[in-house]
C-alpha atoms as a PDB file:
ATOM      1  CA  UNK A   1     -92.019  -3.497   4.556  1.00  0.00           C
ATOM      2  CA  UNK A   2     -92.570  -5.126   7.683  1.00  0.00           C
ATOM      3  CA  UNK A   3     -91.725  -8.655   5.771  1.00  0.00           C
ATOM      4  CA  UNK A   4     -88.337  -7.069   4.357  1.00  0.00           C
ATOM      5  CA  UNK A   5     -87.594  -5.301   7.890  1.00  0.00           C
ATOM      6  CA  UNK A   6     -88.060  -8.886  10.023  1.00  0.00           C
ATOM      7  CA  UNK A   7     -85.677 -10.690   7.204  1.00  0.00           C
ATOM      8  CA  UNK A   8     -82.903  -8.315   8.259  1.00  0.00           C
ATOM      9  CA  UNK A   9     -83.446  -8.527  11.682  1.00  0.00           C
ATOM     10  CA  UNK A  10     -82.303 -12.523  10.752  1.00  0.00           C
ATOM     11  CA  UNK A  11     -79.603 -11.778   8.758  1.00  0.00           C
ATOM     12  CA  UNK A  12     -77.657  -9.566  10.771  1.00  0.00           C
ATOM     13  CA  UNK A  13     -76.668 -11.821  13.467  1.00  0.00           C
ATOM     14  CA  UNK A  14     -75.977 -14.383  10.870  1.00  0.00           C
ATOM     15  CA  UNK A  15     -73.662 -11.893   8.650  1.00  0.00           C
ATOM     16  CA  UNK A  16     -71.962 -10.590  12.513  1.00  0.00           C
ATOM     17  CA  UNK A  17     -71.347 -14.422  13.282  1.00  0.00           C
ATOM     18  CA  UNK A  18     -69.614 -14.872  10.074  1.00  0.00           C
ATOM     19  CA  UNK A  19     -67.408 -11.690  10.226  1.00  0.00           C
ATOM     20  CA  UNK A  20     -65.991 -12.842  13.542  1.00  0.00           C
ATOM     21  CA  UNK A  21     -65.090 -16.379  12.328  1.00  0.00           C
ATOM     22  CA  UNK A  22     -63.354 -14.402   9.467  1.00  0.00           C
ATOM     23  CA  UNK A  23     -61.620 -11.927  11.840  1.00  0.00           C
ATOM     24  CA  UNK A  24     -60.239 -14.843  13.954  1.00  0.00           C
ATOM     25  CA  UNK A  25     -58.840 -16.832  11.141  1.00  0.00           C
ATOM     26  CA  UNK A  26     -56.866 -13.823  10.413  1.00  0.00           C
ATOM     27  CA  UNK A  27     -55.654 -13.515  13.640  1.00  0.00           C
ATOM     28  CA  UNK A  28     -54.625 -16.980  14.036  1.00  0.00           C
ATOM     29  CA  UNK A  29     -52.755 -17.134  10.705  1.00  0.00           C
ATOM     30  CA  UNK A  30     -51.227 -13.748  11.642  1.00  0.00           C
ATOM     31  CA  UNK A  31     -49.804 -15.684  14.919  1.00  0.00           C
ATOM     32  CA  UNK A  32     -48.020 -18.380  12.878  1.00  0.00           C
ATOM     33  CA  UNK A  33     -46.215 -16.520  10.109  1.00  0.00           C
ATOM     34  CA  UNK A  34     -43.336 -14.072  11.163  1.00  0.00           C
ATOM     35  CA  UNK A  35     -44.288 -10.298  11.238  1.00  0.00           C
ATOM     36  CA  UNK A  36     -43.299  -8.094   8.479  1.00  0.00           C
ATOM     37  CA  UNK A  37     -42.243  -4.597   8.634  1.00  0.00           C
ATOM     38  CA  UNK A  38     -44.919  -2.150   7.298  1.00  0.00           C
ATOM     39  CA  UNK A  39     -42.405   0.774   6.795  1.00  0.00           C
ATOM     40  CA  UNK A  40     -39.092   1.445   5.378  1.00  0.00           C
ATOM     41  CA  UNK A  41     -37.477   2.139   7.815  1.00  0.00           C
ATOM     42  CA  UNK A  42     -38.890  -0.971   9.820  1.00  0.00           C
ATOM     43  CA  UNK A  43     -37.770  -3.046   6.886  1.00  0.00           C
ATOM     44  CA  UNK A  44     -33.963  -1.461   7.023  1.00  0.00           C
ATOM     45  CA  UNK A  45     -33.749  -1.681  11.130  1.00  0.00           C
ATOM     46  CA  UNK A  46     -34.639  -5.336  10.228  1.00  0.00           C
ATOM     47  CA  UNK A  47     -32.040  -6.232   7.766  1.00  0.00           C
ATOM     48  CA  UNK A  48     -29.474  -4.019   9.729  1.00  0.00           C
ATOM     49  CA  UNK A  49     -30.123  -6.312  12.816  1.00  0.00           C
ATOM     50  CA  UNK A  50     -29.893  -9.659  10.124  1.00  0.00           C
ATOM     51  CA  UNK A  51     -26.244  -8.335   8.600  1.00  0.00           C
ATOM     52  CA  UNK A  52     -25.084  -7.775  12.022  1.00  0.00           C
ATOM     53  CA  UNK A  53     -25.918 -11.652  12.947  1.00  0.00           C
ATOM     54  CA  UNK A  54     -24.146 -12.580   9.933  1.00  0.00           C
ATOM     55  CA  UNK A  55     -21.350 -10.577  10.238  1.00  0.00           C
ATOM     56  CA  UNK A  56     -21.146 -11.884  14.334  1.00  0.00           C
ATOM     57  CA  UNK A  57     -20.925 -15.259  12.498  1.00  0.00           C
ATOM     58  CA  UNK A  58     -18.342 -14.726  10.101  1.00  0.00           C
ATOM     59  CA  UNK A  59     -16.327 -12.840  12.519  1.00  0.00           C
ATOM     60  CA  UNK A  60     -16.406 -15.884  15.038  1.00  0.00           C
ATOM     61  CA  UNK A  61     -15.989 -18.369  11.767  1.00  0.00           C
ATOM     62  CA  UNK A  62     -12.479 -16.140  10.611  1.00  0.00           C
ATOM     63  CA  UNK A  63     -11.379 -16.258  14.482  1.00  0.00           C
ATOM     64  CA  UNK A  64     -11.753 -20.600  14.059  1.00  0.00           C
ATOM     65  CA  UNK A  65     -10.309 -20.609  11.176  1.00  0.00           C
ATOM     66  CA  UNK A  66      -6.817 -18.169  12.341  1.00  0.00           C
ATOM     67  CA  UNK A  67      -6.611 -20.186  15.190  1.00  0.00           C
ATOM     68  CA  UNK A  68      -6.509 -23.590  13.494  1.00  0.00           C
ATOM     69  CA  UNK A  69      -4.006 -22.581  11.035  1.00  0.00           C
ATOM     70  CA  UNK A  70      -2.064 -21.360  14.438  1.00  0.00           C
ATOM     71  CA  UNK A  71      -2.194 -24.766  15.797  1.00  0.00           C
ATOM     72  CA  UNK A  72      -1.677 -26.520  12.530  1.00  0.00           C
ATOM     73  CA  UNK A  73      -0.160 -24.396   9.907  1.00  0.00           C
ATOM     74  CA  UNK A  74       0.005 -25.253   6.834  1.00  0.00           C
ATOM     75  CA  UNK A  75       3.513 -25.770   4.214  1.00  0.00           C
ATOM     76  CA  UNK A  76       1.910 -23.334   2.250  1.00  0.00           C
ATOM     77  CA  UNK A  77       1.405 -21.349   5.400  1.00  0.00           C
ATOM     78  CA  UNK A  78       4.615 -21.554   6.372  1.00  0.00           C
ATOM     79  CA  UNK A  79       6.616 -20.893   3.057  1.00  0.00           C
ATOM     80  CA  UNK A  80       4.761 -17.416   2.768  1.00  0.00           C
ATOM     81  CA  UNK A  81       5.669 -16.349   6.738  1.00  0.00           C
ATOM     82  CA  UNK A  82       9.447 -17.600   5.060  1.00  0.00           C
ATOM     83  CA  UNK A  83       9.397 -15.389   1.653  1.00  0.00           C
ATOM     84  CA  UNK A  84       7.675 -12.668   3.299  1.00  0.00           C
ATOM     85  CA  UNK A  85      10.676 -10.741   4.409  1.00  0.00           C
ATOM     86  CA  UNK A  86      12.275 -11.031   1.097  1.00  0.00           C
ATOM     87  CA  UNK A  87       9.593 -10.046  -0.989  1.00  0.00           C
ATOM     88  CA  UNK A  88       8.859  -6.877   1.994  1.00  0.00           C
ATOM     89  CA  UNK A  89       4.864  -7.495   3.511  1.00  0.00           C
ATOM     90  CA  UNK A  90       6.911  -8.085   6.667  1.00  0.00           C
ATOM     91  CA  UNK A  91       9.445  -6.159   8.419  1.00  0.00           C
ATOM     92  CA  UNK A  92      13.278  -6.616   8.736  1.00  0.00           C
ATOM     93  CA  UNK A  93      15.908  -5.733  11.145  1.00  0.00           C
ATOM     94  CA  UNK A  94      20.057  -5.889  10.404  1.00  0.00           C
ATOM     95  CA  UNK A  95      23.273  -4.434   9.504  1.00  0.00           C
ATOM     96  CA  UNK A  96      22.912  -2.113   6.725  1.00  0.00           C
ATOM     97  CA  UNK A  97      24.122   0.549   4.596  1.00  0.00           C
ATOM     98  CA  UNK A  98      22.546   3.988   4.440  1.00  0.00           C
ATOM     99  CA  UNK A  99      23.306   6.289   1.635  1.00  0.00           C
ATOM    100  CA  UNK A 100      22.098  10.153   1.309  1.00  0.00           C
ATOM    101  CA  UNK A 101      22.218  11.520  -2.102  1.00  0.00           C
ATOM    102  CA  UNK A 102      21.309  15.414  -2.334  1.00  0.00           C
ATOM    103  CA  UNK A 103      21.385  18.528  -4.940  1.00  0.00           C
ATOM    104  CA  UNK A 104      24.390  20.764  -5.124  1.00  0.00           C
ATOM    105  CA  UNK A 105      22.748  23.624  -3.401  1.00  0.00           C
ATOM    106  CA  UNK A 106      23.323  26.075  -6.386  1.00  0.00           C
ATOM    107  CA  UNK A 107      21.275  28.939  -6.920  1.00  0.00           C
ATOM    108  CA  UNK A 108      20.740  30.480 -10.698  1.00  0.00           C
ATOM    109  CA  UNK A 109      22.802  33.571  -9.269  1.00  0.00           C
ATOM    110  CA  UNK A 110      25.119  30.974  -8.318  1.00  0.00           C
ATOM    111  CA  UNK A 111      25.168  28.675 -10.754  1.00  0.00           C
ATOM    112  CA  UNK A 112      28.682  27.762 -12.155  1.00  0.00           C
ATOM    113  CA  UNK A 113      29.702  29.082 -15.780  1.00  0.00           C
ATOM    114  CA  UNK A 114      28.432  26.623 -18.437  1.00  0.00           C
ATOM    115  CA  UNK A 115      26.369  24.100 -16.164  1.00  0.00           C
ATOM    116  CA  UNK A 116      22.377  24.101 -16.119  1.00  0.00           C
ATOM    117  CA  UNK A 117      20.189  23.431 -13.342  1.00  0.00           C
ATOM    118  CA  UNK A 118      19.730  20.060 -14.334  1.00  0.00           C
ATOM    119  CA  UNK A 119      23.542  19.628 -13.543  1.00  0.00           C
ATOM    120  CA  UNK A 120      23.309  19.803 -10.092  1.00  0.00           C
ATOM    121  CA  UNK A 121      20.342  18.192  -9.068  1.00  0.00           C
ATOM    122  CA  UNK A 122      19.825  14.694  -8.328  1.00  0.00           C
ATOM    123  CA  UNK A 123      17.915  12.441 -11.150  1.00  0.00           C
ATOM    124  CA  UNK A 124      16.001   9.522 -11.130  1.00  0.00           C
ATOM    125  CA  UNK A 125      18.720   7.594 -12.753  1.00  0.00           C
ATOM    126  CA  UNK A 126      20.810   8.371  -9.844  1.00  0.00           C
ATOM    127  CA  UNK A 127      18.692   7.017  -7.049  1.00  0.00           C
ATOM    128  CA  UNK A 128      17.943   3.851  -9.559  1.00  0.00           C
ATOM    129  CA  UNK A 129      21.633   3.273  -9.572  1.00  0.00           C
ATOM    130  CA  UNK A 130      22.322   3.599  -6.175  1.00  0.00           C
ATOM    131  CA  UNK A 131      19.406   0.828  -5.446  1.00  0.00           C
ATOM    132  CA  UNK A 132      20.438  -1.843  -8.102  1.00  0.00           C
ATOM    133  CA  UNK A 133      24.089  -1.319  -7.318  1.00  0.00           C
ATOM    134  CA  UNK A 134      22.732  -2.281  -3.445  1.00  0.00           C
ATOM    135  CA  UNK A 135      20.965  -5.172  -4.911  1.00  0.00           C
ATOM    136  CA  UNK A 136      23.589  -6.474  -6.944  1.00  0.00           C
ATOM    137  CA  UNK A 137      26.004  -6.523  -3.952  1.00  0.00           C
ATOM    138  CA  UNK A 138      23.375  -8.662  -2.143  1.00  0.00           C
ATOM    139  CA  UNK A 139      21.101  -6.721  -0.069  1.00  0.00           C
ATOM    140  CA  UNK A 140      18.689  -8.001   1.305  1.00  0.00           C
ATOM    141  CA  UNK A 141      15.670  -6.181   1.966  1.00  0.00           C
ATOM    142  CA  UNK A 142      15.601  -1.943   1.154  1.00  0.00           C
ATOM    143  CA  UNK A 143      14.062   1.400   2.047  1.00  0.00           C
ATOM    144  CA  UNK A 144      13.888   4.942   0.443  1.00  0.00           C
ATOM    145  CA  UNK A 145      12.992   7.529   2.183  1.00  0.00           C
ATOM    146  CA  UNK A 146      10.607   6.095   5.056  1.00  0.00           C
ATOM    147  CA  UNK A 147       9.206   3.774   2.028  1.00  0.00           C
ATOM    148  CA  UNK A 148      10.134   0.053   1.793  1.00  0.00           C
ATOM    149  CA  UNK A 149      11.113  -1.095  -1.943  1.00  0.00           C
ATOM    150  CA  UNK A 150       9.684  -4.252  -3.722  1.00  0.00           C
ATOM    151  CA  UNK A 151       9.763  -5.594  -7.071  1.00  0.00           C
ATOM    152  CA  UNK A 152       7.062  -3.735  -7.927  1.00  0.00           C
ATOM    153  CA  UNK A 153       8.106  -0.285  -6.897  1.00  0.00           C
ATOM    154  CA  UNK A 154       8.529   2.579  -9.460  1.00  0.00           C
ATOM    155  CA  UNK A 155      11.316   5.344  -8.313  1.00  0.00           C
ATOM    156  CA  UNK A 156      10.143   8.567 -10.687  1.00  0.00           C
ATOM    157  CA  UNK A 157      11.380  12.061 -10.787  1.00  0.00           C
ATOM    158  CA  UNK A 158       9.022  15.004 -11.281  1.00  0.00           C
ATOM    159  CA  UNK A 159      10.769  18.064 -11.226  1.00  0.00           C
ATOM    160  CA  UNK A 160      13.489  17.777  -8.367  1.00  0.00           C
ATOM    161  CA  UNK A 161      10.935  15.698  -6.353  1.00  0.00           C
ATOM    162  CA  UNK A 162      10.838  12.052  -5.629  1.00  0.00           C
ATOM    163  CA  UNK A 163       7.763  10.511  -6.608  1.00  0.00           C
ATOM    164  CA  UNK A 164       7.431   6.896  -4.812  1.00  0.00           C
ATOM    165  CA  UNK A 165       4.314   4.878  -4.562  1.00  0.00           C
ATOM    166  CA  UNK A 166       2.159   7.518  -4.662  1.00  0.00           C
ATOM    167  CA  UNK A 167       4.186   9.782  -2.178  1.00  0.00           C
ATOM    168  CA  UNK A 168       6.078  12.907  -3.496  1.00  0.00           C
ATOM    169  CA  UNK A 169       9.851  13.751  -1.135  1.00  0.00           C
ATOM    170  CA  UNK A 170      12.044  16.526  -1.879  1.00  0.00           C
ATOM    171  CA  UNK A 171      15.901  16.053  -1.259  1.00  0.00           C
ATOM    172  CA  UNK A 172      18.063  14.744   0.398  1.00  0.00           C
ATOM    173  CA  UNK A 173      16.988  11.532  -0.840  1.00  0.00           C
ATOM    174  CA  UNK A 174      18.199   8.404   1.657  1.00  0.00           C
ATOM    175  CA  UNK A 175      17.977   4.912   0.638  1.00  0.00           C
ATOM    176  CA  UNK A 176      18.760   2.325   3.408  1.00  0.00           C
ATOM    177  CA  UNK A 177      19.700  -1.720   2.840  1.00  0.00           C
ATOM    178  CA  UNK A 178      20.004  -4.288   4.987  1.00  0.00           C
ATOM    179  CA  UNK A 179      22.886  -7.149   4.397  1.00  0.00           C
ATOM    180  CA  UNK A 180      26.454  -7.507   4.865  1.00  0.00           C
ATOM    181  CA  UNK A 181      28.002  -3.715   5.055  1.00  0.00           C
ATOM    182  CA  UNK A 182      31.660  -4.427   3.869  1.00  0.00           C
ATOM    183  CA  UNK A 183      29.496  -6.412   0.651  1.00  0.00           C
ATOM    184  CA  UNK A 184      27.493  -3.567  -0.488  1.00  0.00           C
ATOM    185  CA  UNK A 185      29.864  -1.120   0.423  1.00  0.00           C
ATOM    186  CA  UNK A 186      31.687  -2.730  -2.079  1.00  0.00           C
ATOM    187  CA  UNK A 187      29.566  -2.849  -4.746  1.00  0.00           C
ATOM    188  CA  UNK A 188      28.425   0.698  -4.612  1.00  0.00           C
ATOM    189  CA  UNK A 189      32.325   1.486  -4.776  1.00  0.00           C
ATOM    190  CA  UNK A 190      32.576  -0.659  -7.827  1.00  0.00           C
ATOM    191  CA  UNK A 191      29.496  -0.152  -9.460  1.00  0.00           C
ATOM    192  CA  UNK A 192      30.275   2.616 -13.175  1.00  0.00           C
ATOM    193  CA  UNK A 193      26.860   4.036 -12.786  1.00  0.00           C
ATOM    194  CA  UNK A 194      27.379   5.024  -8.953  1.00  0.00           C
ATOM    195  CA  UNK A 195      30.579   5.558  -9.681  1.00  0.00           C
ATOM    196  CA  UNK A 196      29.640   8.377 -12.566  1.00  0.00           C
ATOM    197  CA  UNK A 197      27.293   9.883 -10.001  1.00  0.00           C
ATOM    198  CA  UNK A 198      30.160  10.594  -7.645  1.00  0.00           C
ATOM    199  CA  UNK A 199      32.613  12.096  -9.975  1.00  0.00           C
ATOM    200  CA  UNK A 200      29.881  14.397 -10.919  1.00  0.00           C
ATOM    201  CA  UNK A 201      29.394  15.439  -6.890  1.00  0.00           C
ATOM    202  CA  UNK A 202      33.364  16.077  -6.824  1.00  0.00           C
ATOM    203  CA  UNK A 203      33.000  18.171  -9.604  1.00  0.00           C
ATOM    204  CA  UNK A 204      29.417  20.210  -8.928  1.00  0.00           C
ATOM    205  CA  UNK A 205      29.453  19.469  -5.187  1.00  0.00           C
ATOM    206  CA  UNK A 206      26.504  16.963  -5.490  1.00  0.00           C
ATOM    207  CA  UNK A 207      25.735  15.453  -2.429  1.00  0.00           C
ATOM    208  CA  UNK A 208      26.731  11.967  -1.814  1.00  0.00           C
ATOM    209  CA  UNK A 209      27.448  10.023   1.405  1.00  0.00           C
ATOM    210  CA  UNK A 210      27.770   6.361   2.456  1.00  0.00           C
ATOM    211  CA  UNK A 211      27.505   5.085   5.884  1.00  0.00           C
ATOM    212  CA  UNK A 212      27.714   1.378   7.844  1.00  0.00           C
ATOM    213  CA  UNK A 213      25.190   0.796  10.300  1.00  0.00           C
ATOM    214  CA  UNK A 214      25.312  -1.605  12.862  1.00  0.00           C
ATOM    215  CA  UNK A 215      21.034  -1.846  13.006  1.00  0.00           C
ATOM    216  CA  UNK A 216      18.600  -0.695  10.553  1.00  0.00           C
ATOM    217  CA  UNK A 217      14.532  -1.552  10.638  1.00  0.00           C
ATOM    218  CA  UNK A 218      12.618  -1.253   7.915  1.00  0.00           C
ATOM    219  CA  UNK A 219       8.746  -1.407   7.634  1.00  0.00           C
ATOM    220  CA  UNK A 220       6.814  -3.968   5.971  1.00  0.00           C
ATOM    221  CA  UNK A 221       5.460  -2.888   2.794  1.00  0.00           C
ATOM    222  CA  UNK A 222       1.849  -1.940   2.677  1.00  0.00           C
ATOM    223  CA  UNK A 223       1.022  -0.943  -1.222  1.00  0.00           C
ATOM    224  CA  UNK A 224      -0.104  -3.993  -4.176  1.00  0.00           C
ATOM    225  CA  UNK A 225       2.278  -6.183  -4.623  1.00  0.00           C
ATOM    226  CA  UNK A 226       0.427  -5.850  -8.693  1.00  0.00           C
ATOM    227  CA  UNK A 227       3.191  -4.313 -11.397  1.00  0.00           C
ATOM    228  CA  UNK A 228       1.569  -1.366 -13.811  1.00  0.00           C
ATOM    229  CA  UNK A 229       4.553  -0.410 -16.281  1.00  0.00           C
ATOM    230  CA  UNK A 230       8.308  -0.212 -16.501  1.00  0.00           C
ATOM    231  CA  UNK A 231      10.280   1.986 -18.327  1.00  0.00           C
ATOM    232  CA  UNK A 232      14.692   1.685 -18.858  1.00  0.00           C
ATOM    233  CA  UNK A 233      16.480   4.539 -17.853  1.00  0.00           C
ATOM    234  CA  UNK A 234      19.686   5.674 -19.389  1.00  0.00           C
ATOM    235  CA  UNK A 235      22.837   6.660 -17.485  1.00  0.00           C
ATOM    236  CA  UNK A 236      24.465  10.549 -17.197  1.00  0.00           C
ATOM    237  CA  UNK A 237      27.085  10.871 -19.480  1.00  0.00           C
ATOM    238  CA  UNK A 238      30.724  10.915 -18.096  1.00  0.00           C
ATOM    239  CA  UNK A 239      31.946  13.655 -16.354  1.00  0.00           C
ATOM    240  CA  UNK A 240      35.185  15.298 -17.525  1.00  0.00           C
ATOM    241  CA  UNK A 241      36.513  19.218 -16.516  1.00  0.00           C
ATOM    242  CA  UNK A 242      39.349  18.504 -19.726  1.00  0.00           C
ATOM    243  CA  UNK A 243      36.294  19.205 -22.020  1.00  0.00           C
ATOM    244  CA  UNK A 244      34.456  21.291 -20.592  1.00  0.00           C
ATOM    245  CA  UNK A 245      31.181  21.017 -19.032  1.00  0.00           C
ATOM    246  CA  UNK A 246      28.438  18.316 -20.185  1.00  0.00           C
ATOM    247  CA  UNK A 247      24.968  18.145 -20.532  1.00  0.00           C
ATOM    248  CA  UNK A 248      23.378  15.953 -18.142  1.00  0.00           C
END
């Protein structure tokens, strides 16, 4: 016993001695190597803080890049500032002509002998043919409503709403274009399907007015510029009080 009890009085210093070199190792290679994050939420404060450097970065990288293509821009750069007032991402100021089309105001109490409601309400086709009659007489940009039009955009009845890039208006509906006023005055005056429309307003009382104005703005379009379907539309059959009344 007392043999055993002296041999551990030897090796205790000896095991102490080797625990500390052990311990300071650790400590040193701890030192060297970055510190990781014993927690969650120590591990998300540290990649928060690392996206936020990176997005600094990129931020200072876009503002380098914008002001380079400012100082030096580009054909392609400058053909797209060109088309983009024709093809409506930017907005337009001009001459213009502004037309209001609206329902006849009947009630079913009211409603004249023979006609439906459908008579005297204004239809898809009718805004449609207002709008290509202004494009065909060489408008240049267009609005309708407070909505600016592109090639893309879809004008859709539901009920006697407008529905219009994801927007639903109720009469009167106003479409606005920009170009010579005498021109598209014209060729609403000499277009058949606008010309249908208004023949059926002298007869119902549908609303219909055209008006020149010296400056019009119209907003830049902000929707996708992506097409999703297209669909022909037919025109209202001709009006005539010698027959009698017609289905619309």
């Amino acid at each position: 016993m007392t043999e055993q009890r002296g041999l551990w009085h030897g090796l205790v210093p000896v095991m102490a001695l080797v625990a500390g070199l052990l311990f300071g190792t650790s400590a040193a290679t701890a030192g060297d190597s970055p510190a990781t994050p014993e927690t969650l939420a120590g591990l998300i404060t540290e990649r928060n803080d690392l996206v936020a450097d990176l997005s600094a970065q990129a931020d200072e990288l876009r503002q380098e890049i914008g002001s380079s293509a400012v100082l030096s821009p580009s054909p392609v750069r400058e053909e797209v500032e060109a088309l983009a007032p024709l093809v409506g991402t930017a907005a337009v100021q001009g001459p213009a002509v502004q037309v209001v089309l609206d329902d006849a105001g009947y009630t079913l109490a009211t409603l004249p002998d023979g006609y439906t409601v459908d008579d005297v309400v204004v239809h898809q086709q009718d805004v449609q043919g207002v709008i290509n009659a202004l494009w065909a007489g060489g408008a240049e940009a267009m609005m309708v409503q407070d909505q600016r039009i592109v090639s893309t955009s879809a004008v859709r009845c539901v009920g006697n709403t407008l529905y219009l890039q994801g927007r639903v208006y109720s009469p009167p509906y106003t479409i606005t274009a920009i170009g010579d006023p005498q021109a598209l005055a014209a060729a609403l005056e000499d277009d058949p399907t606008v010309s249908n429309y208004r023949a059926w307003a002298d007869i119902l009382g549908l609303g219909y007015e055209m008006a020149e104005l010296d400056q019009a703005e119209l907003p830049a379009f902000t929707g996708t510029l992506r097409p999703q379907h297209a669909q022909p539309l037919g025109p209202r059959p001709q009006p005539t009080q010698e027959d009698g009344p017609l289905e619309r």
